[in-house]
PDB file of N, CA and C in Angstrom:
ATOM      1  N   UNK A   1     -52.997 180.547 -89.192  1.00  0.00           N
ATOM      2  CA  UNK A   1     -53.950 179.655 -89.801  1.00  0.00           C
ATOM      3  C   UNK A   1     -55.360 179.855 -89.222  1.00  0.00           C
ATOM      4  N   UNK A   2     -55.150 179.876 -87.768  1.00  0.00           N
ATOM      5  CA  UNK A   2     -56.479 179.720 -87.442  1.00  0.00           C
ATOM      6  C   UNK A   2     -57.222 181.404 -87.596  1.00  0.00           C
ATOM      7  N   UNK A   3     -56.419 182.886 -87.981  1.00  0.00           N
ATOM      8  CA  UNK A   3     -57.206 183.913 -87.923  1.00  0.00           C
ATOM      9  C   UNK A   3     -57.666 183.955 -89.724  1.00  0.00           C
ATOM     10  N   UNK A   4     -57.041 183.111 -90.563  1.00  0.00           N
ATOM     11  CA  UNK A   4     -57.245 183.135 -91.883  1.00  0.00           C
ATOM     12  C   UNK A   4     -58.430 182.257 -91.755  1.00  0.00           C
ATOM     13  N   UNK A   5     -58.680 181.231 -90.809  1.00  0.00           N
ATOM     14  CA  UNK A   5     -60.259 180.506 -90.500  1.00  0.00           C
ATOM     15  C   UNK A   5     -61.258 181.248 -90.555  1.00  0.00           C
ATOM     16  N   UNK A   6     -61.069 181.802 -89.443  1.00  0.00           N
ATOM     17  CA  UNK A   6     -61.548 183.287 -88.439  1.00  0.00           C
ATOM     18  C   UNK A   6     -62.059 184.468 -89.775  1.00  0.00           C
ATOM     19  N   UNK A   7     -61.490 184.803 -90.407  1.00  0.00           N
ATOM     20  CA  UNK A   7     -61.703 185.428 -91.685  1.00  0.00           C
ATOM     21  C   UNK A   7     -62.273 185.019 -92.492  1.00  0.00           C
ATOM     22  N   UNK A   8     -62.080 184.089 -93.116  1.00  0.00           N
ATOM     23  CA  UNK A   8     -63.019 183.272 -93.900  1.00  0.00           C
ATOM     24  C   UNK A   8     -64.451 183.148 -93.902  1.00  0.00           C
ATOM     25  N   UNK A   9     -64.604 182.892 -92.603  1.00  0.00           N
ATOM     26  CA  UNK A   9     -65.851 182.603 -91.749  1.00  0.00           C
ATOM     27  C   UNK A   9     -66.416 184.020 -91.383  1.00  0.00           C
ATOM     28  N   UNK A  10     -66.327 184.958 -91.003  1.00  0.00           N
ATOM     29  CA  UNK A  10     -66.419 186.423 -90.937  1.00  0.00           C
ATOM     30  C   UNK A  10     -66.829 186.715 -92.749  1.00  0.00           C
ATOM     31  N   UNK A  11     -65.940 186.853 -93.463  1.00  0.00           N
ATOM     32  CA  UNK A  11     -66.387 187.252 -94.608  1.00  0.00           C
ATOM     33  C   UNK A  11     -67.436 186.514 -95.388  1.00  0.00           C
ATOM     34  N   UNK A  12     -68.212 184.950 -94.872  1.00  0.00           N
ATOM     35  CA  UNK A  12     -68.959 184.523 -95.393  1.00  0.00           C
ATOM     36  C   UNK A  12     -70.309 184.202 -94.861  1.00  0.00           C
ATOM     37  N   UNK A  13     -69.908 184.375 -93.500  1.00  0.00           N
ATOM     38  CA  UNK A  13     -70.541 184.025 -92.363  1.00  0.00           C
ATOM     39  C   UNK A  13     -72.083 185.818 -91.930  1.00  0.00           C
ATOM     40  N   UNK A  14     -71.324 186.743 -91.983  1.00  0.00           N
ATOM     41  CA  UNK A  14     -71.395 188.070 -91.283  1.00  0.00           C
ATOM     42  C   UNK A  14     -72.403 188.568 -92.559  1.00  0.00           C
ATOM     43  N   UNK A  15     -72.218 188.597 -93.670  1.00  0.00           N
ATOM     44  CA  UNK A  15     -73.046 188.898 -95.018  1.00  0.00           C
ATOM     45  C   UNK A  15     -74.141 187.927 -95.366  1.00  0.00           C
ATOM     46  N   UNK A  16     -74.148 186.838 -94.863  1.00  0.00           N
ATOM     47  CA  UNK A  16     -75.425 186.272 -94.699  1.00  0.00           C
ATOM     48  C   UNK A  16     -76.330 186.014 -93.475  1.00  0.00           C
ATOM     49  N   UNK A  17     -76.182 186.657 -92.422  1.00  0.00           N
ATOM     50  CA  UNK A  17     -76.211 187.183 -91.608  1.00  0.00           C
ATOM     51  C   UNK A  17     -77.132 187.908 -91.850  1.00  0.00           C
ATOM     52  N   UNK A  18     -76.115 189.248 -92.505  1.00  0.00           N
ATOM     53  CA  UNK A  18     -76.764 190.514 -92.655  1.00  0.00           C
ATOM     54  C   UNK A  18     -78.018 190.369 -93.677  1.00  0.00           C
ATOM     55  N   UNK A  19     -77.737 189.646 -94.420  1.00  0.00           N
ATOM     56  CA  UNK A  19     -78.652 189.669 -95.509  1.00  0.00           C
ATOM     57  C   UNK A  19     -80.400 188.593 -95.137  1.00  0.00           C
ATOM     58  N   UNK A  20     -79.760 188.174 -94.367  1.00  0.00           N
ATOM     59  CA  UNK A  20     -81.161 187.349 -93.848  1.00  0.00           C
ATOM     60  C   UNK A  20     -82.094 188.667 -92.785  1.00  0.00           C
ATOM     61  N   UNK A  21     -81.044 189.218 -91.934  1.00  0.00           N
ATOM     62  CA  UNK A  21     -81.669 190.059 -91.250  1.00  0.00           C
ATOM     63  C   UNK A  21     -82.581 191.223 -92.067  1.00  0.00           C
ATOM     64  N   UNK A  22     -82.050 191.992 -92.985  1.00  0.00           N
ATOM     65  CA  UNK A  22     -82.823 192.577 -94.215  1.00  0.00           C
ATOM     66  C   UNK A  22     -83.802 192.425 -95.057  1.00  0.00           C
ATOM     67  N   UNK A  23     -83.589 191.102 -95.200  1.00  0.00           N
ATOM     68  CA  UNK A  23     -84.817 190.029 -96.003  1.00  0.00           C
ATOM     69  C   UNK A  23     -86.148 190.216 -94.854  1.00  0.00           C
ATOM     70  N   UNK A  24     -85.396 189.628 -93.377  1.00  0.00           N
ATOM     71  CA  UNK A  24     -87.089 189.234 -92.645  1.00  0.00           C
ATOM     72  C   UNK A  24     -87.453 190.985 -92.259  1.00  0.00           C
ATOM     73  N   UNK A  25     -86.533 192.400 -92.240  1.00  0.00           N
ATOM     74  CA  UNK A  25     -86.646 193.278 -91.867  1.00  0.00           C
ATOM     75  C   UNK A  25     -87.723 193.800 -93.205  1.00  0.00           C
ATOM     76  N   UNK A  26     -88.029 193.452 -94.461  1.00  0.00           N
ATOM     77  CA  UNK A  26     -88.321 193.662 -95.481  1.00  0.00           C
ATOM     78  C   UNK A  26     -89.862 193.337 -95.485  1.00  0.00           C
ATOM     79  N   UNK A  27     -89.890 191.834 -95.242  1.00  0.00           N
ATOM     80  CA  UNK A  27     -90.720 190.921 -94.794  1.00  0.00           C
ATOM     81  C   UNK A  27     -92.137 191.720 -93.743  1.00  0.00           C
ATOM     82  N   UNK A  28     -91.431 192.126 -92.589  1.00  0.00           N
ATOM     83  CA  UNK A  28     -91.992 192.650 -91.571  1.00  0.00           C
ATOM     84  C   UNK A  28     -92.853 193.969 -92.363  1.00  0.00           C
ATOM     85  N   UNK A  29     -91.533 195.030 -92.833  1.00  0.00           N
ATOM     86  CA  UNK A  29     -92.098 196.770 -93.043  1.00  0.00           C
ATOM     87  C   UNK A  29     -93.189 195.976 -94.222  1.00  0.00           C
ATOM     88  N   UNK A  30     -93.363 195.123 -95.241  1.00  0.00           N
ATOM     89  CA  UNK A  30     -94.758 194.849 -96.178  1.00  0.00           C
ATOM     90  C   UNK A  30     -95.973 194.094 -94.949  1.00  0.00           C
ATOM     91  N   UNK A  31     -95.821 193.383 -94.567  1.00  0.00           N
ATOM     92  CA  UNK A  31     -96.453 192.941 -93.287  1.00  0.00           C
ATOM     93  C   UNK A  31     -97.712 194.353 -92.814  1.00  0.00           C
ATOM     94  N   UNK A  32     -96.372 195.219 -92.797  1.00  0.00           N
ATOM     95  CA  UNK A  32     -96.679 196.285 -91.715  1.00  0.00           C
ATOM     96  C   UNK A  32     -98.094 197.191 -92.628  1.00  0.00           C
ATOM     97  N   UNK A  33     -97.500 197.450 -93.802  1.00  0.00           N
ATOM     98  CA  UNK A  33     -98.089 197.948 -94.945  1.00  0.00           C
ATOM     99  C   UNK A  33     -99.332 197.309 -95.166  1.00  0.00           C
ATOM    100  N   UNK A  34     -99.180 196.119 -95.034  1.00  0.00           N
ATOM    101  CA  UNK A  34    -100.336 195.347 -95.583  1.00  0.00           C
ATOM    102  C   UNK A  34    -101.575 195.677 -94.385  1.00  0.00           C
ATOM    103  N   UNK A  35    -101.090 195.470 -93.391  1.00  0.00           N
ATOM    104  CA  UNK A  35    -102.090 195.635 -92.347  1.00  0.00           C
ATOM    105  C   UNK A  35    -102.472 197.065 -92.177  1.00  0.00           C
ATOM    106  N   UNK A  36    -101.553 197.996 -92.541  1.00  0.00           N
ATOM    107  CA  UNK A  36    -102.441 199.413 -92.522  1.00  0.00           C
ATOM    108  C   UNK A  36    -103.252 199.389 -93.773  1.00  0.00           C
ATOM    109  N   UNK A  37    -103.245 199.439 -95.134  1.00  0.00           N
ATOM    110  CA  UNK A  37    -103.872 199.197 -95.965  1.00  0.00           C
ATOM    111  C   UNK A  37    -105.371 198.315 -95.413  1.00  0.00           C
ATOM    112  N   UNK A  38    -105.327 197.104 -95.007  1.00  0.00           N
ATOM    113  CA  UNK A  38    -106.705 196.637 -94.607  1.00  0.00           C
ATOM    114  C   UNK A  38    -107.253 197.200 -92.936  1.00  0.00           C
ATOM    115  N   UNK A  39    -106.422 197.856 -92.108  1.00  0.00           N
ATOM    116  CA  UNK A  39    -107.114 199.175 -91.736  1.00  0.00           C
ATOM    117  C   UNK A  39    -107.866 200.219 -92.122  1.00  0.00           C
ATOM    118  N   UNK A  40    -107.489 201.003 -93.141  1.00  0.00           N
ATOM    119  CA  UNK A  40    -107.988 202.096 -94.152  1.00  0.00           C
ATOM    120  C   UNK A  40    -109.620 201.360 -94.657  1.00  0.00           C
ATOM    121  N   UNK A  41    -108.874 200.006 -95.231  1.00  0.00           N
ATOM    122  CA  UNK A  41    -110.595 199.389 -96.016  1.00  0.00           C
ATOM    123  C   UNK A  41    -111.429 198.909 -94.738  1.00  0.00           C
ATOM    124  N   UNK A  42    -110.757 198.694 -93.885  1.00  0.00           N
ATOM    125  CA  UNK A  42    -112.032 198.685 -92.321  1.00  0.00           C
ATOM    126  C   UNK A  42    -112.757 199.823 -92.418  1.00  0.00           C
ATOM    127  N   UNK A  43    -111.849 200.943 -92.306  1.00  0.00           N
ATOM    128  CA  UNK A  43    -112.230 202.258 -91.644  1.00  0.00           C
ATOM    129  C   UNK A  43    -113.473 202.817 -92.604  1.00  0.00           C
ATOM    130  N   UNK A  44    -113.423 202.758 -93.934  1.00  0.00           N
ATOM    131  CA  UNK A  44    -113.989 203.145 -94.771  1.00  0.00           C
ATOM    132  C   UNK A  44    -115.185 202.021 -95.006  1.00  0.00           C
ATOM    133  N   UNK A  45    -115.202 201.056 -94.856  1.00  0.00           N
ATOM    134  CA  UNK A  45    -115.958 200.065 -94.762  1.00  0.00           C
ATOM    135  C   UNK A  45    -117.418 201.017 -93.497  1.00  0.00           C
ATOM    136  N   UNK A  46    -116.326 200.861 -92.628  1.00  0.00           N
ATOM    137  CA  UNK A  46    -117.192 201.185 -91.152  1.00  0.00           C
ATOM    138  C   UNK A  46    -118.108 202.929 -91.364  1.00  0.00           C
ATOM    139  N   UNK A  47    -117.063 203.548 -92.124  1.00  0.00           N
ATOM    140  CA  UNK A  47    -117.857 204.673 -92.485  1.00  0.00           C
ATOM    141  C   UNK A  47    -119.024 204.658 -93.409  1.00  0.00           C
ATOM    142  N   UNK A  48    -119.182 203.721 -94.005  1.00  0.00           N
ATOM    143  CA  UNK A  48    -119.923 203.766 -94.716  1.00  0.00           C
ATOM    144  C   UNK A  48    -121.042 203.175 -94.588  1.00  0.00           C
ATOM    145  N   UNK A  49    -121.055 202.501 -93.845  1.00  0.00           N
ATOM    146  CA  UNK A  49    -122.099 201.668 -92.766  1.00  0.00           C
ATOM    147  C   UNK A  49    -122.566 202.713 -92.035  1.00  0.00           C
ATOM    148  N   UNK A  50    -121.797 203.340 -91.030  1.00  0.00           N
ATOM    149  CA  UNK A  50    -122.206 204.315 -90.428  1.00  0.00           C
ATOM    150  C   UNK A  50    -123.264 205.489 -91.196  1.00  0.00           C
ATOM    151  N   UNK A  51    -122.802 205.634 -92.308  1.00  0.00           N
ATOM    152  CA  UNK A  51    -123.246 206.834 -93.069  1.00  0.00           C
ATOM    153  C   UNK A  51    -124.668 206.415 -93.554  1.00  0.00           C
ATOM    154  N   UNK A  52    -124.984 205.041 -93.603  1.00  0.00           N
ATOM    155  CA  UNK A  52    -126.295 204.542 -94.026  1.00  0.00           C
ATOM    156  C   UNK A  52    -127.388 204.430 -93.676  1.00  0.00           C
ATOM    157  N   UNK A  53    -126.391 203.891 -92.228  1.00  0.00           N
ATOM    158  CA  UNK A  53    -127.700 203.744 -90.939  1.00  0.00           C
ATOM    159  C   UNK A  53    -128.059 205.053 -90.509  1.00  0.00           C
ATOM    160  N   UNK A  54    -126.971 205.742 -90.235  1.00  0.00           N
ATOM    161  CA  UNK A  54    -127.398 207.590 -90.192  1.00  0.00           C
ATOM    162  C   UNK A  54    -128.347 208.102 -91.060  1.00  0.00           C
ATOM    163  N   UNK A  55    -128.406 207.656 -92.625  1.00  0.00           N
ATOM    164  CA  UNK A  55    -129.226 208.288 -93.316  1.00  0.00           C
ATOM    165  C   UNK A  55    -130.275 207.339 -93.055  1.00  0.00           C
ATOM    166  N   UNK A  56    -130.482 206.371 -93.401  1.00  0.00           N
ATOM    167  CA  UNK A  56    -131.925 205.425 -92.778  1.00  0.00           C
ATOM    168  C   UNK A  56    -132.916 206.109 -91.835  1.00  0.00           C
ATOM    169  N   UNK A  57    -132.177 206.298 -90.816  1.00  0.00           N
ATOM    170  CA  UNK A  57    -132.966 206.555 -89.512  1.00  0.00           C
ATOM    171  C   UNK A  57    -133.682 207.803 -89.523  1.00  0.00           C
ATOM    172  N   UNK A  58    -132.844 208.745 -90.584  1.00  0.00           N
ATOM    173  CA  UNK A  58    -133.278 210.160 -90.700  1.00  0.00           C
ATOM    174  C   UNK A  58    -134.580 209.955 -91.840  1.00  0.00           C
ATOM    175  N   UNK A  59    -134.702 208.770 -92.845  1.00  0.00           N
ATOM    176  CA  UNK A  59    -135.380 209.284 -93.725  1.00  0.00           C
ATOM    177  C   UNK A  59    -136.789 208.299 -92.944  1.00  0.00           C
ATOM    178  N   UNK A  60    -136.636 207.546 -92.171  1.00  0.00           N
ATOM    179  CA  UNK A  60    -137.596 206.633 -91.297  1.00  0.00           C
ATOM    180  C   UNK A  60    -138.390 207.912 -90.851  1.00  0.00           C
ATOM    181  N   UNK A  61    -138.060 209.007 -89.974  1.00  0.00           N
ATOM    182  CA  UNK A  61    -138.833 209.901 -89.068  1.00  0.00           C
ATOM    183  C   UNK A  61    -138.898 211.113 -89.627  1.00  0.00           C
ATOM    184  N   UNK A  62    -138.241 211.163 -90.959  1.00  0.00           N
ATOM    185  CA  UNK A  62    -138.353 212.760 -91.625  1.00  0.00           C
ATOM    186  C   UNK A  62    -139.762 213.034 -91.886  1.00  0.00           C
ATOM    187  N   UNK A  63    -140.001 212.425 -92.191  1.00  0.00           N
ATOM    188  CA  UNK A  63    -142.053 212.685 -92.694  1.00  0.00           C
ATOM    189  C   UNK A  63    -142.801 213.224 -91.163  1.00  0.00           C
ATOM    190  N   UNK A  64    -142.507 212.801 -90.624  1.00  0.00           N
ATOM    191  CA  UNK A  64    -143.339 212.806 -89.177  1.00  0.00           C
ATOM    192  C   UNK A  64    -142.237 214.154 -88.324  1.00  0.00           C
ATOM    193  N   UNK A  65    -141.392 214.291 -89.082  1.00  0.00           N
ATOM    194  CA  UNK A  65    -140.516 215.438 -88.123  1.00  0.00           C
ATOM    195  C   UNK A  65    -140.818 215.550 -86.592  1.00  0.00           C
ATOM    196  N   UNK A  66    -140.794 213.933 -86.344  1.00  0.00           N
ATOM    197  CA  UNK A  66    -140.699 213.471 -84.615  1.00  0.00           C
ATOM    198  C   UNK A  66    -139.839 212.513 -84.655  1.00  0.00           C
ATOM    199  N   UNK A  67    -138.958 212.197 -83.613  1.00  0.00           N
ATOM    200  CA  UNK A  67    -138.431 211.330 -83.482  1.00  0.00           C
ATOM    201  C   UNK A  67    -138.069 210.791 -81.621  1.00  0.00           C
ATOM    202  N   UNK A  68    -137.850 209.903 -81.353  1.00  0.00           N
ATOM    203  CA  UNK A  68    -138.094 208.815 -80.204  1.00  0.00           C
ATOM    204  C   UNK A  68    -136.946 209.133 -79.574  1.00  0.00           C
ATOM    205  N   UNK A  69    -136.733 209.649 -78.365  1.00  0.00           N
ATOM    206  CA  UNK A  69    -135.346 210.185 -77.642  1.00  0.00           C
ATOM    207  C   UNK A  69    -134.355 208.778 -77.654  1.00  0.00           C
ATOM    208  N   UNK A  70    -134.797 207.987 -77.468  1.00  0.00           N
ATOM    209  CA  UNK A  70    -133.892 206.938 -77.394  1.00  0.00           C
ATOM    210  C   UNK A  70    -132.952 206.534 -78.481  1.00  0.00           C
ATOM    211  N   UNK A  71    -133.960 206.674 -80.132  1.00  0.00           N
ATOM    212  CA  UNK A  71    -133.314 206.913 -81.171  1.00  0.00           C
ATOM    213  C   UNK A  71    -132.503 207.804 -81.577  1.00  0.00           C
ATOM    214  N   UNK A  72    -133.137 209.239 -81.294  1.00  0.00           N
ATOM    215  CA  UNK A  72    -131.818 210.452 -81.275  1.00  0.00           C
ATOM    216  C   UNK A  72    -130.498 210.030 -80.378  1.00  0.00           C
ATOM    217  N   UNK A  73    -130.638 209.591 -79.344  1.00  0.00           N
ATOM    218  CA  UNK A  73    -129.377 209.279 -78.441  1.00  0.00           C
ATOM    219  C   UNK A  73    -128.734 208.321 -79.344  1.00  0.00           C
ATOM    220  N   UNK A  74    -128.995 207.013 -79.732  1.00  0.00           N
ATOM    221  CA  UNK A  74    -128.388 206.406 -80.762  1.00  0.00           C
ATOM    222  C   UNK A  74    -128.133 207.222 -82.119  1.00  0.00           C
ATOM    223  N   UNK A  75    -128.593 207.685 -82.331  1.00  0.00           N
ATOM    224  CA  UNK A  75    -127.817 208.421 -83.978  1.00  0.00           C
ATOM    225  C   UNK A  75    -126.978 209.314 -83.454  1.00  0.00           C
ATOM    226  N   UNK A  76    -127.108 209.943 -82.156  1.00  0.00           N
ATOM    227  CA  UNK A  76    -125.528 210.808 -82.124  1.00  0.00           C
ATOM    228  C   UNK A  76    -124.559 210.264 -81.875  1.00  0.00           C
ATOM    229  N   UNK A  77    -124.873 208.944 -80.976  1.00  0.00           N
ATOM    230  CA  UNK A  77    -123.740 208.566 -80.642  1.00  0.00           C
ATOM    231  C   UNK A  77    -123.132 207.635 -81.811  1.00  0.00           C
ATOM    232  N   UNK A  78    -123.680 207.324 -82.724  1.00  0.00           N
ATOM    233  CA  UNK A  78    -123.796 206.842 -84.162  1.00  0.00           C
ATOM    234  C   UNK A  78    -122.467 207.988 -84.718  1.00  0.00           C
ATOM    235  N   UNK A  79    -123.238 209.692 -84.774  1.00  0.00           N
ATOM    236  CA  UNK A  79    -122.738 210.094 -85.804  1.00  0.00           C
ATOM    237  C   UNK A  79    -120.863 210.655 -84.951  1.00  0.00           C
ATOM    238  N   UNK A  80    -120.759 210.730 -83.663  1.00  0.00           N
ATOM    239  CA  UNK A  80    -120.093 210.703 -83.233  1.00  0.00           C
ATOM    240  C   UNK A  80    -118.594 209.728 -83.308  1.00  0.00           C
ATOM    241  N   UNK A  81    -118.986 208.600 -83.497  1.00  0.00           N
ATOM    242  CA  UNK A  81    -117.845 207.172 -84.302  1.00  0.00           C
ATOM    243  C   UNK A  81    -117.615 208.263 -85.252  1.00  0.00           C
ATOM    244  N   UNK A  82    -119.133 208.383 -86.176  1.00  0.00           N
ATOM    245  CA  UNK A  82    -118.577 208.574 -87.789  1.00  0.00           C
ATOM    246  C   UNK A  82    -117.776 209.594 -87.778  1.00  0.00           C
ATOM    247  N   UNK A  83    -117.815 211.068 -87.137  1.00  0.00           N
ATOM    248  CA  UNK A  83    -117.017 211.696 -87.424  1.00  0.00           C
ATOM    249  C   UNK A  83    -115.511 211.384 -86.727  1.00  0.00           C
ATOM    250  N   UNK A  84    -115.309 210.784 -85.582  1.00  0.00           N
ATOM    251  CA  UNK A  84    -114.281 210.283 -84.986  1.00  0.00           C
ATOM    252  C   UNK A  84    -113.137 209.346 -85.843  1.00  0.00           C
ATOM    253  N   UNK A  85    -114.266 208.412 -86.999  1.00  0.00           N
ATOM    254  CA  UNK A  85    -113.282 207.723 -87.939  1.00  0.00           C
ATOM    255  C   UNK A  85    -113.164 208.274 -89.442  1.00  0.00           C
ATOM    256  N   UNK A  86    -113.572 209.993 -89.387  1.00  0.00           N
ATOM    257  CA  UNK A  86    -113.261 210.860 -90.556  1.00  0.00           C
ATOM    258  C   UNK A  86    -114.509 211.491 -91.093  1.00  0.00           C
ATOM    259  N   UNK A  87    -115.553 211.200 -90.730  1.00  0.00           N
ATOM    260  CA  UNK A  87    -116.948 210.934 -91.440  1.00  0.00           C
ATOM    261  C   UNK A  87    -117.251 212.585 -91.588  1.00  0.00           C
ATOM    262  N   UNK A  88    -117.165 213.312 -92.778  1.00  0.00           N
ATOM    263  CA  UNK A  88    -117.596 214.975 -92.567  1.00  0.00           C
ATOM    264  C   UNK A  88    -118.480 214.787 -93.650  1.00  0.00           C
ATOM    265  N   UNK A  89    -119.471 214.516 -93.882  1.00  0.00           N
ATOM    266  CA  UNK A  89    -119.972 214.425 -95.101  1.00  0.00           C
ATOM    267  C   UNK A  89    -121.618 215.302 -95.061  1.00  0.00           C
ATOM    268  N   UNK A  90    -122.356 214.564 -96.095  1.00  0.00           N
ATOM    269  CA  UNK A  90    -123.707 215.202 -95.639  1.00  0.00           C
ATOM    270  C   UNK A  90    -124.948 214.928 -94.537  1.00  0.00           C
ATOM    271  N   UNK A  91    -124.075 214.105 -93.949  1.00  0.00           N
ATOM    272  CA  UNK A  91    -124.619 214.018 -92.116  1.00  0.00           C
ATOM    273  C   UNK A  91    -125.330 214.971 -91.862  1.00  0.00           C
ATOM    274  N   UNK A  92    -124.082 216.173 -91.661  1.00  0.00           N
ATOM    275  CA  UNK A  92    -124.027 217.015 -90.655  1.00  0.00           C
ATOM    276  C   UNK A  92    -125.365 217.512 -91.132  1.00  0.00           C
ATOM    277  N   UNK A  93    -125.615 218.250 -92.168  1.00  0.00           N
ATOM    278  CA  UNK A  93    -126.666 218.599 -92.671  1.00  0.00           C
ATOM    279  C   UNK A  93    -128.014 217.628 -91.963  1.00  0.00           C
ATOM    280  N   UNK A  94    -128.194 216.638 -92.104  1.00  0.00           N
ATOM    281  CA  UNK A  94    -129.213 215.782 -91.701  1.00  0.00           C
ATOM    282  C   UNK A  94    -129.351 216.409 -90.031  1.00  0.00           C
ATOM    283  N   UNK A  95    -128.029 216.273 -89.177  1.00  0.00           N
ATOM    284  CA  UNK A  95    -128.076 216.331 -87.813  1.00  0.00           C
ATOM    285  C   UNK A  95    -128.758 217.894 -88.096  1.00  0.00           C
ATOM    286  N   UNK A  96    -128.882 219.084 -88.690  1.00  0.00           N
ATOM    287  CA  UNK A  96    -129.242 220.287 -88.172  1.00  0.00           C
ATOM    288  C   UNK A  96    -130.798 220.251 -88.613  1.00  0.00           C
ATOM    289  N   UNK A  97    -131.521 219.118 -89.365  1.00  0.00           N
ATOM    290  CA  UNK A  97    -132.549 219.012 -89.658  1.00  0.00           C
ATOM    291  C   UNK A  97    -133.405 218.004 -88.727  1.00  0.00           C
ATOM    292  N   UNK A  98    -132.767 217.068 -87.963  1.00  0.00           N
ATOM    293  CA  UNK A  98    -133.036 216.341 -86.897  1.00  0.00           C
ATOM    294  C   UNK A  98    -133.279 217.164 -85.837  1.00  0.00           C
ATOM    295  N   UNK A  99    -132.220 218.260 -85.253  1.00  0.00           N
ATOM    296  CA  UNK A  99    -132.453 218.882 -84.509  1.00  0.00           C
ATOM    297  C   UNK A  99    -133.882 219.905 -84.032  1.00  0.00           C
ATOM    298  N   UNK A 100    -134.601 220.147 -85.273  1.00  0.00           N
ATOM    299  CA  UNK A 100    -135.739 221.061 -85.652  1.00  0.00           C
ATOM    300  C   UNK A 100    -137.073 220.009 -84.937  1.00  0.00           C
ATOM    301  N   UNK A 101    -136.803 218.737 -85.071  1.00  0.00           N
ATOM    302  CA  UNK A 101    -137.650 217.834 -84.753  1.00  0.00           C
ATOM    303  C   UNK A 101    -137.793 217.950 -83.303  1.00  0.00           C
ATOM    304  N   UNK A 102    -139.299 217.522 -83.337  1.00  0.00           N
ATOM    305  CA  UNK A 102    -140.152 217.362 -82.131  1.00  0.00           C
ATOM    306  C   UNK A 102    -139.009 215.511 -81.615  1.00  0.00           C
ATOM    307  N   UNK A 103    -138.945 215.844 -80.314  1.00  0.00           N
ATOM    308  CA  UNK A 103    -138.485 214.504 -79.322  1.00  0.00           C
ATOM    309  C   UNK A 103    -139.403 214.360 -78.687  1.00  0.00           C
ATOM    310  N   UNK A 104    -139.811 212.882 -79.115  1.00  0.00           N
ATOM    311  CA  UNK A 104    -140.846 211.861 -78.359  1.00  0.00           C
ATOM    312  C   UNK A 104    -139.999 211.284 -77.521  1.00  0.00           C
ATOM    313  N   UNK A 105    -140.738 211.806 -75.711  1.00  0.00           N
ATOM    314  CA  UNK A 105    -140.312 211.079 -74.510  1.00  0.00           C
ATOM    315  C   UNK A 105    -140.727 209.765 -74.725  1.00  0.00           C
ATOM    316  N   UNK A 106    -140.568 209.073 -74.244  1.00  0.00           N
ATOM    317  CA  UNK A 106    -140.130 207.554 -73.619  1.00  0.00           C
ATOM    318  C   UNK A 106    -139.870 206.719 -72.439  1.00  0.00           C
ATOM    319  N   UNK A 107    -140.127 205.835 -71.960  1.00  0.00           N
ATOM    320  CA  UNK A 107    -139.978 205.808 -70.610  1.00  0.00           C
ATOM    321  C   UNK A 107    -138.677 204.400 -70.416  1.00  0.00           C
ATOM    322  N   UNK A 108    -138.578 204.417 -72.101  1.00  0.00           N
ATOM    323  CA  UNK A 108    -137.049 203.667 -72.045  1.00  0.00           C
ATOM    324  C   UNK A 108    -135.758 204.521 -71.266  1.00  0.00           C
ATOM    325  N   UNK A 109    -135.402 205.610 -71.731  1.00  0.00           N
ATOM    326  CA  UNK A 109    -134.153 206.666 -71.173  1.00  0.00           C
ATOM    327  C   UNK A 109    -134.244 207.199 -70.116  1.00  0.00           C
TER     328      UNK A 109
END
């Protein structure tokens, strides 16, 4: 009597069990999904910010093809994130036209 209990309880007991464990295991892997997905729209968010202020700064001192050492140190270390969080775009180009530029010392750096 009491292993036909024992059984009973096993066969009704053990499958809902299992099935709750699957459900919150389900639960979790979309969780998981969801949060890489609004990673990606950070990342791309952030690149694109990056990519703006990069171009800003370049079209601020392009006329004058001088630029302020303190500012060059900030845009590399600028374009440095960007390429770190994927950023290959038409930067790079900008950085080999920055480079041609006269650097105004400073007695900030």
């Amino acid at each position: 009597m009491l292993e036909n209990i024992l059984k009973a309880v096993i066969n009704y007991v053990v499958p809902l069990i299992l099935g709750y464990c699957v459900s919150r295991i389900k639960v979790y892997k979309d969780k998981l999904k969801q949060e890489k997905q609004n990673e990606n729209v950070q990342n791309m968010a952030l690149l694109t910010l990056l990519q703006s202020q990069l171009t800003n700064t370049y079209f601020v001192y392009n006329e004058l093809k001088q630029i302020p050492d303190y500012i060059l140190k900030n845009w590399i270390n600028l374009l440095k994130v960007y390429e770190s969080l994927g950023g290959n775009d038409y930067v790079h180009t900008l950085e080999k036209k920055i480079k041609t530029w006269e650097i105004v010392k400073t007695d900030i750096l």
